[in-house]
Every structure is written in structure tokens, then in C-alpha cells.
C-alpha atoms as a PDB file:
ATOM      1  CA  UNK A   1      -3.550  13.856  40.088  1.00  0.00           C
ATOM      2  CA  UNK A   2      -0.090  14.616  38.877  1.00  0.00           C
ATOM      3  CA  UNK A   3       0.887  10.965  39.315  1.00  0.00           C
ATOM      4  CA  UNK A   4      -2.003   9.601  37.186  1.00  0.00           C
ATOM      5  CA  UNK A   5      -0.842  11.934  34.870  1.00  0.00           C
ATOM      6  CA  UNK A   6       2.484  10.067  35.110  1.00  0.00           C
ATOM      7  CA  UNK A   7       1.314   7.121  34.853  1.00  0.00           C
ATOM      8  CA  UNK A   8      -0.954   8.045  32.021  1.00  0.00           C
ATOM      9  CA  UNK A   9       2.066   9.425  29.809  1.00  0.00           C
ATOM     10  CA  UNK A  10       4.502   6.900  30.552  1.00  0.00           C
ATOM     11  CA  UNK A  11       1.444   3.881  29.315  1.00  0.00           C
ATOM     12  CA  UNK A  12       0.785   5.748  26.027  1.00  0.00           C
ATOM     13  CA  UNK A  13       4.506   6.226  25.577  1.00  0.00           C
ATOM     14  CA  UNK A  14       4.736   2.533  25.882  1.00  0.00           C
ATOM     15  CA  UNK A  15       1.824   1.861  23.583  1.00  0.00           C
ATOM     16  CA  UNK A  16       3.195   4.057  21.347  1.00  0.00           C
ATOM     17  CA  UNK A  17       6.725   2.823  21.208  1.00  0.00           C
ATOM     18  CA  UNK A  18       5.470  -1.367  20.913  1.00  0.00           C
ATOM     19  CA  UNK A  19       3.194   0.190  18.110  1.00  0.00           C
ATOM     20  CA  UNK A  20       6.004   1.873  16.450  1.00  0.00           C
ATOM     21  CA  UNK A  21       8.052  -1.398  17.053  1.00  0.00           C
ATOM     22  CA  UNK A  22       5.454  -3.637  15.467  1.00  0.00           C
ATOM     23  CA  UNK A  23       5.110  -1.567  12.115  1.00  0.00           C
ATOM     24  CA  UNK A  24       8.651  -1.583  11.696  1.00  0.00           C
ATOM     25  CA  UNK A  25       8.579  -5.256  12.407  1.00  0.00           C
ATOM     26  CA  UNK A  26       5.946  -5.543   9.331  1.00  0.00           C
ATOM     27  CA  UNK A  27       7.616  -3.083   7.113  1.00  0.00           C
ATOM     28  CA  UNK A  28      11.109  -6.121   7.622  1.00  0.00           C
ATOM     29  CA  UNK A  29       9.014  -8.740   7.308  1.00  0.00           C
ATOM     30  CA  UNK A  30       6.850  -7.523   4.417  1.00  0.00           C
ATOM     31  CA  UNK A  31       9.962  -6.588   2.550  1.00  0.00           C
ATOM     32  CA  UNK A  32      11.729  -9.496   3.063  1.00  0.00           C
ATOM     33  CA  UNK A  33       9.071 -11.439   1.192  1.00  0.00           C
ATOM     34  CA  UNK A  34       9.869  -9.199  -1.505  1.00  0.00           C
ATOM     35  CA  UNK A  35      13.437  -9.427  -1.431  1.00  0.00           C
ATOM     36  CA  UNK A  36      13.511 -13.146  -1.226  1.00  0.00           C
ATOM     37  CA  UNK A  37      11.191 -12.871  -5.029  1.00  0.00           C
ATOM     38  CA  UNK A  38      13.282 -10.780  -6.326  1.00  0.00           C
ATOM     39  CA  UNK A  39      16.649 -12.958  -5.097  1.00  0.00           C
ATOM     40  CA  UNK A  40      14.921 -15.566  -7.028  1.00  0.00           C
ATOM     41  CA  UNK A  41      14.162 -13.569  -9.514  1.00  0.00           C
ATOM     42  CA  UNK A  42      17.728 -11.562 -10.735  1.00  0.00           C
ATOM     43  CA  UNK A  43      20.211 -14.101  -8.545  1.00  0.00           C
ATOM     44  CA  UNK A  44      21.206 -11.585  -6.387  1.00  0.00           C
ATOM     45  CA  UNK A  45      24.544 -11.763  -4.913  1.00  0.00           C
ATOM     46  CA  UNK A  46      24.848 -11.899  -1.092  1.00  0.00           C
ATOM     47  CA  UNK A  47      25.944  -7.706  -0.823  1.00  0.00           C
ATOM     48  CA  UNK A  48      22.925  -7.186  -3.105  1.00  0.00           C
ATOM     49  CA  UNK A  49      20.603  -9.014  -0.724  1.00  0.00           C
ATOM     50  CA  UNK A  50      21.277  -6.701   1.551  1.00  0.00           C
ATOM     51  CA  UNK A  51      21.055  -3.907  -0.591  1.00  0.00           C
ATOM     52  CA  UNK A  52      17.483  -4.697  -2.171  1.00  0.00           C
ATOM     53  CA  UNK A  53      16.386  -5.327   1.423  1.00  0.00           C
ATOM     54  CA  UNK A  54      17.249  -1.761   2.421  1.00  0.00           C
ATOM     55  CA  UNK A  55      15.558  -0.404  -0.756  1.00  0.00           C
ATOM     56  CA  UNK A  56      12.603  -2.736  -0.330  1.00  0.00           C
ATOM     57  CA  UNK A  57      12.064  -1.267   3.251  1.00  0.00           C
ATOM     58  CA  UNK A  58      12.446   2.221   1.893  1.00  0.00           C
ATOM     59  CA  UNK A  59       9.918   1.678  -0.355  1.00  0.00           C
ATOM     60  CA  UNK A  60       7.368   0.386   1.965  1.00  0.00           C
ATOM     61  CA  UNK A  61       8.215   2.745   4.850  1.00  0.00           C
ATOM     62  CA  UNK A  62       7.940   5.950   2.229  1.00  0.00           C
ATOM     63  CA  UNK A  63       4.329   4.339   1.198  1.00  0.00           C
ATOM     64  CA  UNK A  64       3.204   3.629   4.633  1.00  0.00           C
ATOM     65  CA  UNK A  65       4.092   7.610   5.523  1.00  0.00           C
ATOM     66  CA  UNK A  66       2.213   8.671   2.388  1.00  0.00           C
ATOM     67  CA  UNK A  67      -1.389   6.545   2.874  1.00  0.00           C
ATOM     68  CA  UNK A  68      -2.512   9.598   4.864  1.00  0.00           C
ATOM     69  CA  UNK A  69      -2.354  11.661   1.583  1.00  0.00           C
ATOM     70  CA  UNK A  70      -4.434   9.709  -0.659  1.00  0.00           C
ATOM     71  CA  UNK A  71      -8.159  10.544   0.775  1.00  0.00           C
ATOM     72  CA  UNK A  72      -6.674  14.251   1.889  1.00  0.00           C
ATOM     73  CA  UNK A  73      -4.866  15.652  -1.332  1.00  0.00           C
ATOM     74  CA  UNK A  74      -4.792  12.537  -3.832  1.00  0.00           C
ATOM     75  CA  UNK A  75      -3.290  14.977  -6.828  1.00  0.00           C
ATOM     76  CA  UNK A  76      -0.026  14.911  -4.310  1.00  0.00           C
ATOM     77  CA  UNK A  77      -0.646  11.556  -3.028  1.00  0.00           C
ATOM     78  CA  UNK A  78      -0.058  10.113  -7.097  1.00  0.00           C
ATOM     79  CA  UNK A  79       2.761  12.398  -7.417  1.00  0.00           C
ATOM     80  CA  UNK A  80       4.325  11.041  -4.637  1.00  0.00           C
ATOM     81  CA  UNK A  81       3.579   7.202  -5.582  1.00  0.00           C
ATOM     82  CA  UNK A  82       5.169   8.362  -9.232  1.00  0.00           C
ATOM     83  CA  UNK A  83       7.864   9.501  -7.106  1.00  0.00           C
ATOM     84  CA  UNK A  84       8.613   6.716  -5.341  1.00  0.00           C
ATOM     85  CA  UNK A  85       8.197   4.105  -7.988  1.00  0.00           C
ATOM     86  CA  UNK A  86      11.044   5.743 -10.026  1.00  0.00           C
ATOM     87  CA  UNK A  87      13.118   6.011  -7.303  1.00  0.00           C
ATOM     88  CA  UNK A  88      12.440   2.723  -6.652  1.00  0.00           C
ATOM     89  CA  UNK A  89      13.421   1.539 -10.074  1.00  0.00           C
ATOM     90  CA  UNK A  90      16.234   3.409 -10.477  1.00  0.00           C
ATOM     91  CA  UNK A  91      17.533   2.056  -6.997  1.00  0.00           C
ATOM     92  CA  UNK A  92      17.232  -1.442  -8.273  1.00  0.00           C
ATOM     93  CA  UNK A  93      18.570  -0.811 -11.517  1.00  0.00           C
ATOM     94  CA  UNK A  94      21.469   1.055 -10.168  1.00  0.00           C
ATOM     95  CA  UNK A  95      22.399  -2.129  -7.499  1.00  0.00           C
ATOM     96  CA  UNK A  96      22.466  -5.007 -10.152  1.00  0.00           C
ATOM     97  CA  UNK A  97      25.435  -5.756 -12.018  1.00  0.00           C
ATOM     98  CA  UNK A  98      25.452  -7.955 -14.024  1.00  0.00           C
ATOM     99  CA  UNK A  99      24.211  -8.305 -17.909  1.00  0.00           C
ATOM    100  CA  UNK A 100      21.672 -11.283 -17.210  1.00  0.00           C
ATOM    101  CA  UNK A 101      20.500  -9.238 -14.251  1.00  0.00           C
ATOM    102  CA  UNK A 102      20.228  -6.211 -16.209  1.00  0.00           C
ATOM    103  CA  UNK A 103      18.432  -7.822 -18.842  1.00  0.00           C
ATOM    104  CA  UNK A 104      15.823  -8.940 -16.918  1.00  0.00           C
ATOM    105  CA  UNK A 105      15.318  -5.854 -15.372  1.00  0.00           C
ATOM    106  CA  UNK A 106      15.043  -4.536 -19.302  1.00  0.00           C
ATOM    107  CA  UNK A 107      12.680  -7.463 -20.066  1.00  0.00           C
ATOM    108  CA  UNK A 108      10.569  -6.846 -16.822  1.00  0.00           C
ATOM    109  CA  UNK A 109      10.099  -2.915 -17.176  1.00  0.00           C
ATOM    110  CA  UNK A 110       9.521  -3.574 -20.913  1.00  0.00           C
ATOM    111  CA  UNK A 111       6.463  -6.110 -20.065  1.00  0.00           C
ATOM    112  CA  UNK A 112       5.155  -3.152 -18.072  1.00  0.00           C
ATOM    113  CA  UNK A 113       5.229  -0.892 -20.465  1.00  0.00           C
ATOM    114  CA  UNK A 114       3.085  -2.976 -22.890  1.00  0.00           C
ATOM    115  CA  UNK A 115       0.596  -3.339 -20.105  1.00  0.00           C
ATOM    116  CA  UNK A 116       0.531   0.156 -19.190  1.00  0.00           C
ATOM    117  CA  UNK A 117      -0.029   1.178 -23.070  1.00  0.00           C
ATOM    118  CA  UNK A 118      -2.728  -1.613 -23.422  1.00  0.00           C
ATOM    119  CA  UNK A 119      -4.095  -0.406 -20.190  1.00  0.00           C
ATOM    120  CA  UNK A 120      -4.225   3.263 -21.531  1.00  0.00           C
ATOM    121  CA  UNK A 121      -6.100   2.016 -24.837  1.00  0.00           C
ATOM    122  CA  UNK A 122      -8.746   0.262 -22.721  1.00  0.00           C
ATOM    123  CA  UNK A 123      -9.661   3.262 -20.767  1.00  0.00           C
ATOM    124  CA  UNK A 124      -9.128   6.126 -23.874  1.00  0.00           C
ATOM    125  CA  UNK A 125     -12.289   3.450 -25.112  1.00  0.00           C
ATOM    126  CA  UNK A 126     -14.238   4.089 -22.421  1.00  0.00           C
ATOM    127  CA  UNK A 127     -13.675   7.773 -22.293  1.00  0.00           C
ATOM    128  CA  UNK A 128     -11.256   8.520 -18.642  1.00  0.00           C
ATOM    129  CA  UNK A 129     -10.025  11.479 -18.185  1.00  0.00           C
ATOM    130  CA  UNK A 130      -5.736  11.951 -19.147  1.00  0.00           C
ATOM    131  CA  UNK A 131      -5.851  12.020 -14.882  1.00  0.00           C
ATOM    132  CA  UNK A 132      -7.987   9.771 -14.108  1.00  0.00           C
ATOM    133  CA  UNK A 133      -6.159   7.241 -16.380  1.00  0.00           C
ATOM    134  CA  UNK A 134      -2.299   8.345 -15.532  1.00  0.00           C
ATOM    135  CA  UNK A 135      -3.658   7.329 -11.742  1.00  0.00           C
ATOM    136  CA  UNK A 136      -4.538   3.795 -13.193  1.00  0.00           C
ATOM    137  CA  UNK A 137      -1.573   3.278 -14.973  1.00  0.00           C
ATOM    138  CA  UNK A 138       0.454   3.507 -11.176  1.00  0.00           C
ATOM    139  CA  UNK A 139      -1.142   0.834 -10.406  1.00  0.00           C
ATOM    140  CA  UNK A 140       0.622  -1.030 -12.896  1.00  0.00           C
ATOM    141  CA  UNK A 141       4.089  -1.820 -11.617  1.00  0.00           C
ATOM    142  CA  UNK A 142       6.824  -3.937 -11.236  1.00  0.00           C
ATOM    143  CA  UNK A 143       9.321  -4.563  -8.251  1.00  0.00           C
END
């Protein structure tokens, strides 16, 4: 009995560790995708590579750990997406350096902005709640 027990564990500690493996796996891969865009997209230098990489996998790892959140207590769940998209953005915009880079980070967040407001307009029309429509509006984001 106590070595089917054993046995038992030591399986679901292996399941559990190739599980944990994989994810991790898909959180790098995932956020390399989005690294390579954005590479594209601001020029990155080689050290910032790197950098948006790390911030990239941040991002997707703090999302993954949050999921849970959004059918249990959704008004914390949008605080913490809120949360993490200006830390997000602030990460970025503190990692590029230089003025074309900077612009387009300007020019990006400012494109989102106009969406956002004409997003807001849509649904003041239709009659959403200030809630209902601040949780629409995270939907709406860049990076």
C-alpha cells in the first residue's frame, strides 16, 4: 500500500512538473511572437530584445496567474488587468531610448486613446453602466 502510494506521488509529481514545464514553454514562445512585433515595430536594439522579452513574459505569466479571478471576483480580476497593463506600459516605455522609439510609443498609446474615447461614446449611446464600460475599454490595448 505504502509503495503505491509512492509510486502514486512520485507520477503526479512528474505530471505536474512536465505540466509546469510546458506552460512555461508557451508563456517563451507566446512572448517571443510578441517581442519579435514589437522588434519590428520600435527597432529594438539587441540589450532591448532581451529586455522586452523579459517584460513580455511577465506580462503573460502575471495574466495566466490572474484567469482564475475573472469568473470568481471579476471587480479584482479588472483591477488587476488595469494593473498590469500600466505596468506593462510603463516597462516598455521606460526600456526604449531613443526619440523615434519614443515617438512611436507616443503615436501608438495616442491611437489608443482615440479608440478607447470612441469606444466610450458608442456604449454611453447604448446606455452601459460607468463599470460595465471601464471593463470594455481594457480590452482596448496596445503592446
Amino acid at each position: 500500500m505504502k509503495y503505491s502510494l509512492l509510486i502514486a506521488t512520485f507520477l503526479l509529481a512528474f505530471i505536474g512538473n512536465n505540466f509546469a514545464q510546458q506552460s512555461t514553454g508557451n508563456v517563451e514562445i507566446q512572448a517571443r511572437t510578441i517581442t519579435e512585433q514589437l522588434v519590428a515595430k520600435y527597432h529594438l536594439a539587441e540589450n532591448q530584445i532581451a529586455r522586452m522579452q523579459k517584460i513580455q513574459e511577465r506580462k503573460l505569466k502575471n495574466t495566466a496567474e490572474i484567469e482564475a479571478l475573472k469568473t470568481t471576483n471579476p471587480e479584482k480580476y479588472y483591477k488587476k488587468v488595469e494593473s498590469l497593463q500600466k505596468g506593462t506600459l510603463k516597462s516598455i516605455q521606460m526600456m526604449l531610448s531613443s526619440q523615434e522609439q519614443k515617438a512611436i510609443f507616443s503615436k501608438t498609446q495616442a491611437e489608443v486613446r482615440q479608440q478607447k474615447a470612441a469606444k466610450r461614446k458608442e456604449l454611453l449611446k447604448q446606455g452601459i453602466t460607468h463599470k460595465d464600460i471601464e471593463k470594455a475599454l481594457l480590452d482596448i490595448y496596445a503592446e
